[in-house]
PDB file of N, CA and C in Angstrom:
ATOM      1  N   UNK A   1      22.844 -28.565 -54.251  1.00  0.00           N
ATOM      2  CA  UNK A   1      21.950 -29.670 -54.000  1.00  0.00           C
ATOM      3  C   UNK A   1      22.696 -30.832 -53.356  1.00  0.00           C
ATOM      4  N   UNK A   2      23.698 -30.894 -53.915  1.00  0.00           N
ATOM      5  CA  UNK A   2      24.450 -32.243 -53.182  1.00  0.00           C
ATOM      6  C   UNK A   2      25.225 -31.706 -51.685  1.00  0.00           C
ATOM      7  N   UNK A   3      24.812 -30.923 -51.290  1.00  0.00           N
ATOM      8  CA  UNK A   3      25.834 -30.533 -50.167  1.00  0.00           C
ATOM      9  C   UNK A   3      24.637 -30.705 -49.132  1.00  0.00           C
ATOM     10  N   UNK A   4      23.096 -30.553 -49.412  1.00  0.00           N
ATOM     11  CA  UNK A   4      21.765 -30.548 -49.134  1.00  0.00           C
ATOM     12  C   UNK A   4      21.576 -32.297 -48.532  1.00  0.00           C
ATOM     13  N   UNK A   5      21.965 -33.055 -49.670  1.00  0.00           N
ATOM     14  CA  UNK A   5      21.893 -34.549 -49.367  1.00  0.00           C
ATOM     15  C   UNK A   5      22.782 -35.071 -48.706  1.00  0.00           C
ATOM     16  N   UNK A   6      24.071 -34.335 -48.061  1.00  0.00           N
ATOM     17  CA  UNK A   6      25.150 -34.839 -47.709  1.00  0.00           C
ATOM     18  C   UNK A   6      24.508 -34.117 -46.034  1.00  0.00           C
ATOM     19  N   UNK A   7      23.946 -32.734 -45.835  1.00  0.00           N
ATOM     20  CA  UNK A   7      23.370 -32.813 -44.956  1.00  0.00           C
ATOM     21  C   UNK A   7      22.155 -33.439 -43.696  1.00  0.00           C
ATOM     22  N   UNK A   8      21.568 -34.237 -44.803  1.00  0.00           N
ATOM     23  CA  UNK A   8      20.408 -34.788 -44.613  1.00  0.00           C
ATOM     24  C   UNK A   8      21.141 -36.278 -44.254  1.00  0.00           C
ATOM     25  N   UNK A   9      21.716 -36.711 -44.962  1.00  0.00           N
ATOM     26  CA  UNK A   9      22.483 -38.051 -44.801  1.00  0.00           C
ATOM     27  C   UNK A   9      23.490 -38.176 -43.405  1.00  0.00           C
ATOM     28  N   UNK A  10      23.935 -36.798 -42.844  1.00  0.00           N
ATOM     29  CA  UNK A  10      24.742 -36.662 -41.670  1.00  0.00           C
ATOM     30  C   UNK A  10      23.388 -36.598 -40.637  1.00  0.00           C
ATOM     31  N   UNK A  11      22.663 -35.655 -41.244  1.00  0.00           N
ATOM     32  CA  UNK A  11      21.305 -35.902 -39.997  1.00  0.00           C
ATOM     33  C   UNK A  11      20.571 -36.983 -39.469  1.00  0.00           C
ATOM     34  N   UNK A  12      20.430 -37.941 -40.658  1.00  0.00           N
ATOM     35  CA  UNK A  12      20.150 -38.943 -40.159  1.00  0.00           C
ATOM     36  C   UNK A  12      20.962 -40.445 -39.358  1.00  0.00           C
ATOM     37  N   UNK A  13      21.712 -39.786 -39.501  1.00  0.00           N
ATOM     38  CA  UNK A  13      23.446 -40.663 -39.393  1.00  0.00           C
ATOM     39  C   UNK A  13      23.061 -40.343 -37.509  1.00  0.00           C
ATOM     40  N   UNK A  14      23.081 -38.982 -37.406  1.00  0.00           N
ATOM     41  CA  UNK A  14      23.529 -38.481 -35.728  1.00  0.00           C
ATOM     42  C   UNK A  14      22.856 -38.335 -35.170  1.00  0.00           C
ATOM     43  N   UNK A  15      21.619 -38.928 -35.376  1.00  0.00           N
ATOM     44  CA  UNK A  15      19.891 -38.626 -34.100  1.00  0.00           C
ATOM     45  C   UNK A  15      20.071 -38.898 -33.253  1.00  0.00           C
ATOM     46  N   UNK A  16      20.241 -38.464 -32.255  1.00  0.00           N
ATOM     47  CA  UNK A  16      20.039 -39.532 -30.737  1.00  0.00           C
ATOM     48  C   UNK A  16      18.617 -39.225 -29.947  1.00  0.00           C
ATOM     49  N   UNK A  17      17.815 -40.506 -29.341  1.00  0.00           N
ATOM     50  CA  UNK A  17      16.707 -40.137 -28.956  1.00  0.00           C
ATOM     51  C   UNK A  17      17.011 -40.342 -27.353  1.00  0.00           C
ATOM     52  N   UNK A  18      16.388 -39.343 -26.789  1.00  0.00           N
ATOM     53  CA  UNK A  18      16.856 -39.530 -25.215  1.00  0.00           C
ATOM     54  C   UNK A  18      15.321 -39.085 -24.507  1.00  0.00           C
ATOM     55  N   UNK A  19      15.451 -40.454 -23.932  1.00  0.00           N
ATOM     56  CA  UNK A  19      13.520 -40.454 -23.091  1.00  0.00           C
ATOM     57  C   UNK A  19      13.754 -40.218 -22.014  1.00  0.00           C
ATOM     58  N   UNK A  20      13.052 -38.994 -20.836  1.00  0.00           N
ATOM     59  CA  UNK A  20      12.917 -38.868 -20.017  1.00  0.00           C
ATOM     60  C   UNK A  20      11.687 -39.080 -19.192  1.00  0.00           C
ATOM     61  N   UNK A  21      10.835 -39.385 -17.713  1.00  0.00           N
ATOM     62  CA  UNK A  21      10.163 -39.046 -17.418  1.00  0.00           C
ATOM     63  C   UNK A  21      10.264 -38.454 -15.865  1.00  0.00           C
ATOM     64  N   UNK A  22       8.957 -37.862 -15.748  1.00  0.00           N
ATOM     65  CA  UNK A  22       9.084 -36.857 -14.218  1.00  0.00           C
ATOM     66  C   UNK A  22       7.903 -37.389 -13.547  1.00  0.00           C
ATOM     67  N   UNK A  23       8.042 -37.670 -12.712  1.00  0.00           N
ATOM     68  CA  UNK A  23       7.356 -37.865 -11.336  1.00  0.00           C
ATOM     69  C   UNK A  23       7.243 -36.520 -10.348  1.00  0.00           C
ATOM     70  N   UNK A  24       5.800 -36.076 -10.052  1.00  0.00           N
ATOM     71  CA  UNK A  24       5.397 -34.900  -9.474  1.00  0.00           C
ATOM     72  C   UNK A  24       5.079 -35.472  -7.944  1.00  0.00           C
ATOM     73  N   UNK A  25       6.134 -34.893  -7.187  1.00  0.00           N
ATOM     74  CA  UNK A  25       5.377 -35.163  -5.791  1.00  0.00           C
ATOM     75  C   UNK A  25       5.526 -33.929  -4.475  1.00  0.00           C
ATOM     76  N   UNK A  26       4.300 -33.844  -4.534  1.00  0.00           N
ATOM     77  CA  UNK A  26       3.649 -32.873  -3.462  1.00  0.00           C
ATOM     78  C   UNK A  26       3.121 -33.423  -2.191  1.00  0.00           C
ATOM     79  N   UNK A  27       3.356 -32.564  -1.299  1.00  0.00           N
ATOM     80  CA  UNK A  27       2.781 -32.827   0.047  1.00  0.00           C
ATOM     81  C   UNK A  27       2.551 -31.622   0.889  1.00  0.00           C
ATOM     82  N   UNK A  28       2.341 -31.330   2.320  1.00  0.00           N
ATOM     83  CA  UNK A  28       1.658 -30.767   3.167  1.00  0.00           C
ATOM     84  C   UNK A  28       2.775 -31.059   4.415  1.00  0.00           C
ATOM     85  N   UNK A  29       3.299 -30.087   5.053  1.00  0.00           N
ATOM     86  CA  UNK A  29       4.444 -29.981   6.044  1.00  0.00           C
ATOM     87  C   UNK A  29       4.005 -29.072   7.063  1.00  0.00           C
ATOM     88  N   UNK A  30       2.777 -29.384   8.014  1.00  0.00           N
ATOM     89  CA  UNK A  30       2.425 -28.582   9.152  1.00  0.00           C
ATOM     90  C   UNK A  30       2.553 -29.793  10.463  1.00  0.00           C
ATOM     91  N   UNK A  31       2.310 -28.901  11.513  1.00  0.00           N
ATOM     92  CA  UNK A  31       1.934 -29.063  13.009  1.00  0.00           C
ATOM     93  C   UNK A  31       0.978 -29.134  13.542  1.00  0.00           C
ATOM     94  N   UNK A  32       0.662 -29.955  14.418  1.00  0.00           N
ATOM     95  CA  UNK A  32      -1.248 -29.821  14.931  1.00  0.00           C
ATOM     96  C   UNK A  32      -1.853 -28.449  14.977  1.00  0.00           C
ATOM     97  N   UNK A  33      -1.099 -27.577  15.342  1.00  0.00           N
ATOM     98  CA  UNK A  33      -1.525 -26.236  15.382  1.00  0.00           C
ATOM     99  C   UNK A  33      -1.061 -25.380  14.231  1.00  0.00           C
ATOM    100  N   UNK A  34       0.013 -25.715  13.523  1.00  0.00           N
ATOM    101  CA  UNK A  34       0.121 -24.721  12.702  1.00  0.00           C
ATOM    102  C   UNK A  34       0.485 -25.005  11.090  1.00  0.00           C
ATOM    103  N   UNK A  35       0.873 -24.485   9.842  1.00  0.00           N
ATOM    104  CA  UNK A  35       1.100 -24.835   8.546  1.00  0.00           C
ATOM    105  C   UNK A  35       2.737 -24.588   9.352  1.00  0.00           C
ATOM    106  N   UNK A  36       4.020 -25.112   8.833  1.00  0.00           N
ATOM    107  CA  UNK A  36       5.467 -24.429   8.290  1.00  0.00           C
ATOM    108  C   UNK A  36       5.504 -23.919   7.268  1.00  0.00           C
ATOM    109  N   UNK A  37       5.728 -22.722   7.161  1.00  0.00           N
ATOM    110  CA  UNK A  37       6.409 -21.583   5.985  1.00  0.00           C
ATOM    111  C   UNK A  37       7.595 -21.852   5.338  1.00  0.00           C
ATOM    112  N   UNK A  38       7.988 -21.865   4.342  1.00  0.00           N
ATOM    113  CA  UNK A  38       9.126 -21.923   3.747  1.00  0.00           C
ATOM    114  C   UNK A  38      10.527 -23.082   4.546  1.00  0.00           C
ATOM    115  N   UNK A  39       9.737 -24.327   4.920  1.00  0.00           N
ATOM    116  CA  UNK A  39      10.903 -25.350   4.699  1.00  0.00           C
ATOM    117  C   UNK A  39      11.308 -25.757   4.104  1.00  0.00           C
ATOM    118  N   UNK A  40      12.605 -26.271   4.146  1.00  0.00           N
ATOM    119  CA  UNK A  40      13.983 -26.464   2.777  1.00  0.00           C
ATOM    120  C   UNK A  40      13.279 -28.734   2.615  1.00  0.00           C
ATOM    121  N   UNK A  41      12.991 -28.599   1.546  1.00  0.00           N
ATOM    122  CA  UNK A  41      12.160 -30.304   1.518  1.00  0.00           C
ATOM    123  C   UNK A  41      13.018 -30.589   0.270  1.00  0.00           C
ATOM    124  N   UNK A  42      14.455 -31.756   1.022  1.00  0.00           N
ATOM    125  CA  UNK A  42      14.634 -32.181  -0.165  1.00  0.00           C
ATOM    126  C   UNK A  42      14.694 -33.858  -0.059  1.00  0.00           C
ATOM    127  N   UNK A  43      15.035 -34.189  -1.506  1.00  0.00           N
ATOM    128  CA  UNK A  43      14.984 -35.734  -2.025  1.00  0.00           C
ATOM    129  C   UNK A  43      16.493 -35.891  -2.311  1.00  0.00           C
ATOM    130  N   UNK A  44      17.027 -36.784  -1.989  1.00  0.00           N
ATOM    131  CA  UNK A  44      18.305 -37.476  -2.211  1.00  0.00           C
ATOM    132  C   UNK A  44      18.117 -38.595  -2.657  1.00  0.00           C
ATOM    133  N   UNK A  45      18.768 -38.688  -4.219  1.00  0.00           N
ATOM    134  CA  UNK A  45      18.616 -40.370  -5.207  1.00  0.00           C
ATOM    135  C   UNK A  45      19.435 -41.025  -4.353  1.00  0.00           C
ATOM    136  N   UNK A  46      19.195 -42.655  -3.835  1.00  0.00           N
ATOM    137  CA  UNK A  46      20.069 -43.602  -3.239  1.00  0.00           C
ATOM    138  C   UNK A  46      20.979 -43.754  -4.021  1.00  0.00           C
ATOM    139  N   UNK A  47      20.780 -44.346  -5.627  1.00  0.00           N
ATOM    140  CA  UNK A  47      21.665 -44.903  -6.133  1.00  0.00           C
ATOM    141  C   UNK A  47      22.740 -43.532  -6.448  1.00  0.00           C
ATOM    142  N   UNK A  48      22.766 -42.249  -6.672  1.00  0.00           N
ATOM    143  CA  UNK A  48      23.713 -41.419  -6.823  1.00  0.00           C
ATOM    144  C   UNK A  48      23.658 -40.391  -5.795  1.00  0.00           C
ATOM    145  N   UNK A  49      23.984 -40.452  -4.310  1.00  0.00           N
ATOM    146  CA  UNK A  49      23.931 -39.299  -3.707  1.00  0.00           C
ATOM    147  C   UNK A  49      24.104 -37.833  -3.840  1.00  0.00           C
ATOM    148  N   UNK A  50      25.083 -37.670  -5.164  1.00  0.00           N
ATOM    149  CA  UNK A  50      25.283 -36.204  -5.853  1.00  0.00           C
ATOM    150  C   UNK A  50      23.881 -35.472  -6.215  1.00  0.00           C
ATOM    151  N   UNK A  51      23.061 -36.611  -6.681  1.00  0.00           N
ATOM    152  CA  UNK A  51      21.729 -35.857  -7.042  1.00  0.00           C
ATOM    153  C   UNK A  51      20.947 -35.308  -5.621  1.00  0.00           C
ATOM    154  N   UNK A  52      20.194 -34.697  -5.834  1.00  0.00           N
ATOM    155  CA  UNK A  52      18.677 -34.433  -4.564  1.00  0.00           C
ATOM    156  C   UNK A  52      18.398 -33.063  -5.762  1.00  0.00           C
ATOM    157  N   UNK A  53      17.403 -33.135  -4.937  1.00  0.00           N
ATOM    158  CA  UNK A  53      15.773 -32.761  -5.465  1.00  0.00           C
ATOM    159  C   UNK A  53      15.109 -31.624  -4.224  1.00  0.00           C
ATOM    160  N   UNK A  54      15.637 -30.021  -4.527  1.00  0.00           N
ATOM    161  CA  UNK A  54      15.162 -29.517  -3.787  1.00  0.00           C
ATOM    162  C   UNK A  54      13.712 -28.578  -3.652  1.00  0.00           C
ATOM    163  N   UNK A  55      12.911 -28.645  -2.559  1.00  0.00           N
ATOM    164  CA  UNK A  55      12.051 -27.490  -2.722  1.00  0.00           C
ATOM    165  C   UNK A  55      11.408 -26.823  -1.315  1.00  0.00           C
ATOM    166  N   UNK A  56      11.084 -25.348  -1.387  1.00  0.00           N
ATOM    167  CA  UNK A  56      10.540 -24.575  -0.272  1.00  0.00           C
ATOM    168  C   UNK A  56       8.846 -24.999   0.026  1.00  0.00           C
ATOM    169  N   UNK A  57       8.420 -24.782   1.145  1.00  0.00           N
ATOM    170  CA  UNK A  57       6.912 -25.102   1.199  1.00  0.00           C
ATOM    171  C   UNK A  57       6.619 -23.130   0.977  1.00  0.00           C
ATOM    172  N   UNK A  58       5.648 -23.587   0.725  1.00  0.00           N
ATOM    173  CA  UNK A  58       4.629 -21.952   0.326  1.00  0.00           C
ATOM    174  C   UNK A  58       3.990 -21.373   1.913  1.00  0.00           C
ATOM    175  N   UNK A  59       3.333 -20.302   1.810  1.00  0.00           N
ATOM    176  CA  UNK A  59       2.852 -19.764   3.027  1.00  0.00           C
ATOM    177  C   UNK A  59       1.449 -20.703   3.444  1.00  0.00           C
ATOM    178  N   UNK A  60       1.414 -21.892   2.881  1.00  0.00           N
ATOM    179  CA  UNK A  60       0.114 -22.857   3.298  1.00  0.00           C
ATOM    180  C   UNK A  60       0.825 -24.035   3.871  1.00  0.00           C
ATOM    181  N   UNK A  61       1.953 -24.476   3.399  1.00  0.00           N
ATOM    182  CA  UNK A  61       3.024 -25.487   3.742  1.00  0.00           C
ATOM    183  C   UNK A  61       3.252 -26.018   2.339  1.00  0.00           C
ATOM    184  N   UNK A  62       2.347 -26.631   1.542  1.00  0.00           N
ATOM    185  CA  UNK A  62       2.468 -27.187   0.316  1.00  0.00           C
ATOM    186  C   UNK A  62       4.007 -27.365  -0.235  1.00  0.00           C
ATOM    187  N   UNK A  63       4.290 -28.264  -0.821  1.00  0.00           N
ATOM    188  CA  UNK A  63       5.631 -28.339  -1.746  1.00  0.00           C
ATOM    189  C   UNK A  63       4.896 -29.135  -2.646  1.00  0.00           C
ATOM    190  N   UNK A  64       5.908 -29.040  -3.906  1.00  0.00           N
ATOM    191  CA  UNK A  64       5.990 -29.688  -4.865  1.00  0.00           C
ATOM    192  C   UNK A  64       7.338 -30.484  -5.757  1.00  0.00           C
ATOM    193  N   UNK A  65       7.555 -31.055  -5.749  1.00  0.00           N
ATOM    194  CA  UNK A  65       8.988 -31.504  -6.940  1.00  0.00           C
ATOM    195  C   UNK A  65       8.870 -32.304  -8.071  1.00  0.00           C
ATOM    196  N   UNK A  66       9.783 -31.982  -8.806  1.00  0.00           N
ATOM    197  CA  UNK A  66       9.692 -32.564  -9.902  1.00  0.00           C
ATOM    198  C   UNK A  66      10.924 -34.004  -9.978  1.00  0.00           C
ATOM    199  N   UNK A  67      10.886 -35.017  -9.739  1.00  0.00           N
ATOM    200  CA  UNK A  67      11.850 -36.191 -10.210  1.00  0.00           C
ATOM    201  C   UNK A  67      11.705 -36.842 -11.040  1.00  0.00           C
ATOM    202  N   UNK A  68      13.071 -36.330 -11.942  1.00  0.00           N
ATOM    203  CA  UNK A  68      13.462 -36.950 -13.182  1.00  0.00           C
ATOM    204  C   UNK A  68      13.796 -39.074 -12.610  1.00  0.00           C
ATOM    205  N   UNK A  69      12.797 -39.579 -13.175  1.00  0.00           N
ATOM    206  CA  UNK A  69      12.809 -40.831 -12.537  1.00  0.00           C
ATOM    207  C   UNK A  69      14.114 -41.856 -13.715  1.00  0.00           C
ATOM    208  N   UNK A  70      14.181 -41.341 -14.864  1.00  0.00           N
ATOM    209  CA  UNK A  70      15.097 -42.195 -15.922  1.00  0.00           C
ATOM    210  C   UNK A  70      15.380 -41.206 -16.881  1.00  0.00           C
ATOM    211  N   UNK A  71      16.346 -41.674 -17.893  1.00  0.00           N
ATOM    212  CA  UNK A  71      16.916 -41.061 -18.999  1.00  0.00           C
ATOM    213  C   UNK A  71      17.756 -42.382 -19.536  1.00  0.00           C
ATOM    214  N   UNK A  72      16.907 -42.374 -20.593  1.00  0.00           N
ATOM    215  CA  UNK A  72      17.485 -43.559 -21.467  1.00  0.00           C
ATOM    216  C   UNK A  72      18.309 -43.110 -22.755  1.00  0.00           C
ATOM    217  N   UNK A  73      19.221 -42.876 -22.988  1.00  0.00           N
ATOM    218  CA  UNK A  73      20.325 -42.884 -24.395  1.00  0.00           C
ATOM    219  C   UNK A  73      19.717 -43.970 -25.378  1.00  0.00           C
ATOM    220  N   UNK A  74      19.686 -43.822 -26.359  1.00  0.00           N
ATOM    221  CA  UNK A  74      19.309 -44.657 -27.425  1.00  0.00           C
ATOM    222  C   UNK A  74      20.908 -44.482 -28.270  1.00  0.00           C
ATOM    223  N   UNK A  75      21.368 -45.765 -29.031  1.00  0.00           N
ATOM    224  CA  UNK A  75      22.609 -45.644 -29.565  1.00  0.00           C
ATOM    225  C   UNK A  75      22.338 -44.885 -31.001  1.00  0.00           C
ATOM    226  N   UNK A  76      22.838 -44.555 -31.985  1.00  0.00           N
ATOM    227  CA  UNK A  76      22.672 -43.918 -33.677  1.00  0.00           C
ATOM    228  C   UNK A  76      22.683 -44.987 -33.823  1.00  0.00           C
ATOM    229  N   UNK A  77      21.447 -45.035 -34.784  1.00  0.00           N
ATOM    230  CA  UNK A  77      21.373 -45.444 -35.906  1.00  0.00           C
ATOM    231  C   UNK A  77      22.107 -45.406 -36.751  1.00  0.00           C
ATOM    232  N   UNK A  78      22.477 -46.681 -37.628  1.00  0.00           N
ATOM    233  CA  UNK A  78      23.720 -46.114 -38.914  1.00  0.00           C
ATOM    234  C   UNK A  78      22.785 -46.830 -40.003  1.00  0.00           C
ATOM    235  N   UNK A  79      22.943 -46.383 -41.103  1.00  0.00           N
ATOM    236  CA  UNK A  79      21.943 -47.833 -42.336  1.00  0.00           C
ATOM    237  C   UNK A  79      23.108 -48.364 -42.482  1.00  0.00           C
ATOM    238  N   UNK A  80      22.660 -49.671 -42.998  1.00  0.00           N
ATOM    239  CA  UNK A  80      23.967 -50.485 -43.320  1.00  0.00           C
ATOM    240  C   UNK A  80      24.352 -50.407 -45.044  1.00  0.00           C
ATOM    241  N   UNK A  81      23.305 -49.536 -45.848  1.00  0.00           N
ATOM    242  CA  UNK A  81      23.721 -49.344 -47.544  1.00  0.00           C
ATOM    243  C   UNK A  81      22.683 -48.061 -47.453  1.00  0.00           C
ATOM    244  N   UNK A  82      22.917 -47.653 -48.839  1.00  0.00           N
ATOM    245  CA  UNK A  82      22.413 -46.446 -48.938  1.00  0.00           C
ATOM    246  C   UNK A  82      22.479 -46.275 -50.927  1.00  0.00           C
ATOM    247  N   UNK A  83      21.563 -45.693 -51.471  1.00  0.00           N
ATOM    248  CA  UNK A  83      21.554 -45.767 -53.135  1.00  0.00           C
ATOM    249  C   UNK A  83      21.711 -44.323 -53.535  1.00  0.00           C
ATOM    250  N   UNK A  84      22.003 -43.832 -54.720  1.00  0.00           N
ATOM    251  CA  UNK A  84      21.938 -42.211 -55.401  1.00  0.00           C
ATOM    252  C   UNK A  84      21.173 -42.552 -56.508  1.00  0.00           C
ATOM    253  N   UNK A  85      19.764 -42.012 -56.383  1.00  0.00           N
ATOM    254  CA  UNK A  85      19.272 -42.415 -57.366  1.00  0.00           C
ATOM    255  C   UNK A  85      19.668 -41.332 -59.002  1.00  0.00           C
ATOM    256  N   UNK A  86      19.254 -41.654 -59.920  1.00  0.00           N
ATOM    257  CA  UNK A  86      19.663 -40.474 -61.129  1.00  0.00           C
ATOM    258  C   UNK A  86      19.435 -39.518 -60.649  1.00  0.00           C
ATOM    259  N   UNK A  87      20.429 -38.556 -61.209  1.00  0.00           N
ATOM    260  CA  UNK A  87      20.264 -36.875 -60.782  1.00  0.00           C
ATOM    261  C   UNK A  87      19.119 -36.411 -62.201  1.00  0.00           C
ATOM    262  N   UNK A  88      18.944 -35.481 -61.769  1.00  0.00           N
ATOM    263  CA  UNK A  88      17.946 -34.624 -62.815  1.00  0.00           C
ATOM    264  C   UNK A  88      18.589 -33.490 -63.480  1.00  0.00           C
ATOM    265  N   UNK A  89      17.876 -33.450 -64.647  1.00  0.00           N
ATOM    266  CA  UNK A  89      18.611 -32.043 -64.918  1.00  0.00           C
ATOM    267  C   UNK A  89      17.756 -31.106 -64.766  1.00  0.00           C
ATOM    268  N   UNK A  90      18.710 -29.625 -64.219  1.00  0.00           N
ATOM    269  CA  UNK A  90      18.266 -28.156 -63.752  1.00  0.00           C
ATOM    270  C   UNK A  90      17.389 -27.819 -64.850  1.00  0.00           C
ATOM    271  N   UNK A  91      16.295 -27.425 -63.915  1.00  0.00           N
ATOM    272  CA  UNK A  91      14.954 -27.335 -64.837  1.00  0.00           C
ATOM    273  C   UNK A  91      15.491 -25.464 -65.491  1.00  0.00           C
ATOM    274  N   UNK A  92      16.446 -24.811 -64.345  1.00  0.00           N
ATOM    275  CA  UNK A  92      16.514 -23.512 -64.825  1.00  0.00           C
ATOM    276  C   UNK A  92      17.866 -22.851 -65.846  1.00  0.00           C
ATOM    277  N   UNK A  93      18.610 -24.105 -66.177  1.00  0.00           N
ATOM    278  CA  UNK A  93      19.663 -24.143 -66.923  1.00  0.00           C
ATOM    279  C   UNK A  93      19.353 -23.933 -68.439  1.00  0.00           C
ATOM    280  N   UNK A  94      20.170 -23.085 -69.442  1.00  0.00           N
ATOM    281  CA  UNK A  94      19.925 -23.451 -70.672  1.00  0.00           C
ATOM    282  C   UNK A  94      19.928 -24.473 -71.536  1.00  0.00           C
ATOM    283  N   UNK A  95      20.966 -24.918 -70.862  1.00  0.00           N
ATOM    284  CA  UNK A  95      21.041 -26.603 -72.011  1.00  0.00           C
ATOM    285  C   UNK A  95      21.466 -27.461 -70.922  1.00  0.00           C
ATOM    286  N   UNK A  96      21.315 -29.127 -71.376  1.00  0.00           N
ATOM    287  CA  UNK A  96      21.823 -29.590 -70.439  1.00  0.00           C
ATOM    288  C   UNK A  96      22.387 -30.616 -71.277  1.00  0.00           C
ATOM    289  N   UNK A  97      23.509 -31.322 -70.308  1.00  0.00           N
ATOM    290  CA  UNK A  97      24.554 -31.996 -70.924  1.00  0.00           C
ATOM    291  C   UNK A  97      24.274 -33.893 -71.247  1.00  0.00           C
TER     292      UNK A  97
END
């Protein structure tokens, strides 16, 4: 049991909450006369050029992508006190002390 509360007490110690969201953007990549098939459509983030965001158009032209627009880190939580309340005694023990 106490190894149970020492788990629970580390779990709540090490949460980290991390928020993401996605931005869906689709479009249409033809010619007066015709759809393009399978062009390479990508997105390059300004602020980190390492990133881009790639995708093919379909046999209509269509694309779609998905951009991860943020990701926020949240720091742990720590409590600043913590109590043990009385232990109980084992309901399945013969005697107790």
């Amino acid at each position: 049991m106490k190894t149970g509360k020492i788990f629970y007490l580390a779990l709540i110690l090490f949460i980290t909450t991390i928020n993401s969201q996605t931005i869906n953007v689709s479009g249409n990549i033809s010619t007066p006369d015709s759809v393009v098939k399978n062009a390479l459509i990508t997105f390059i983030d300004d602020s980190d050029t390492s990133k881009s965001y790639t995708s093919l158009t379909d046999s209509n032209g269509n694309y779609n992508i998905g951009l991860v627009t943020s990701i926020g880190e949240y720091e742990t939580e720590i409590p600043e006190d913590f109590q043990l309340g009385q232990n109980y005694p084992n309901p399945f023990a013969n005697e107790t002390v």
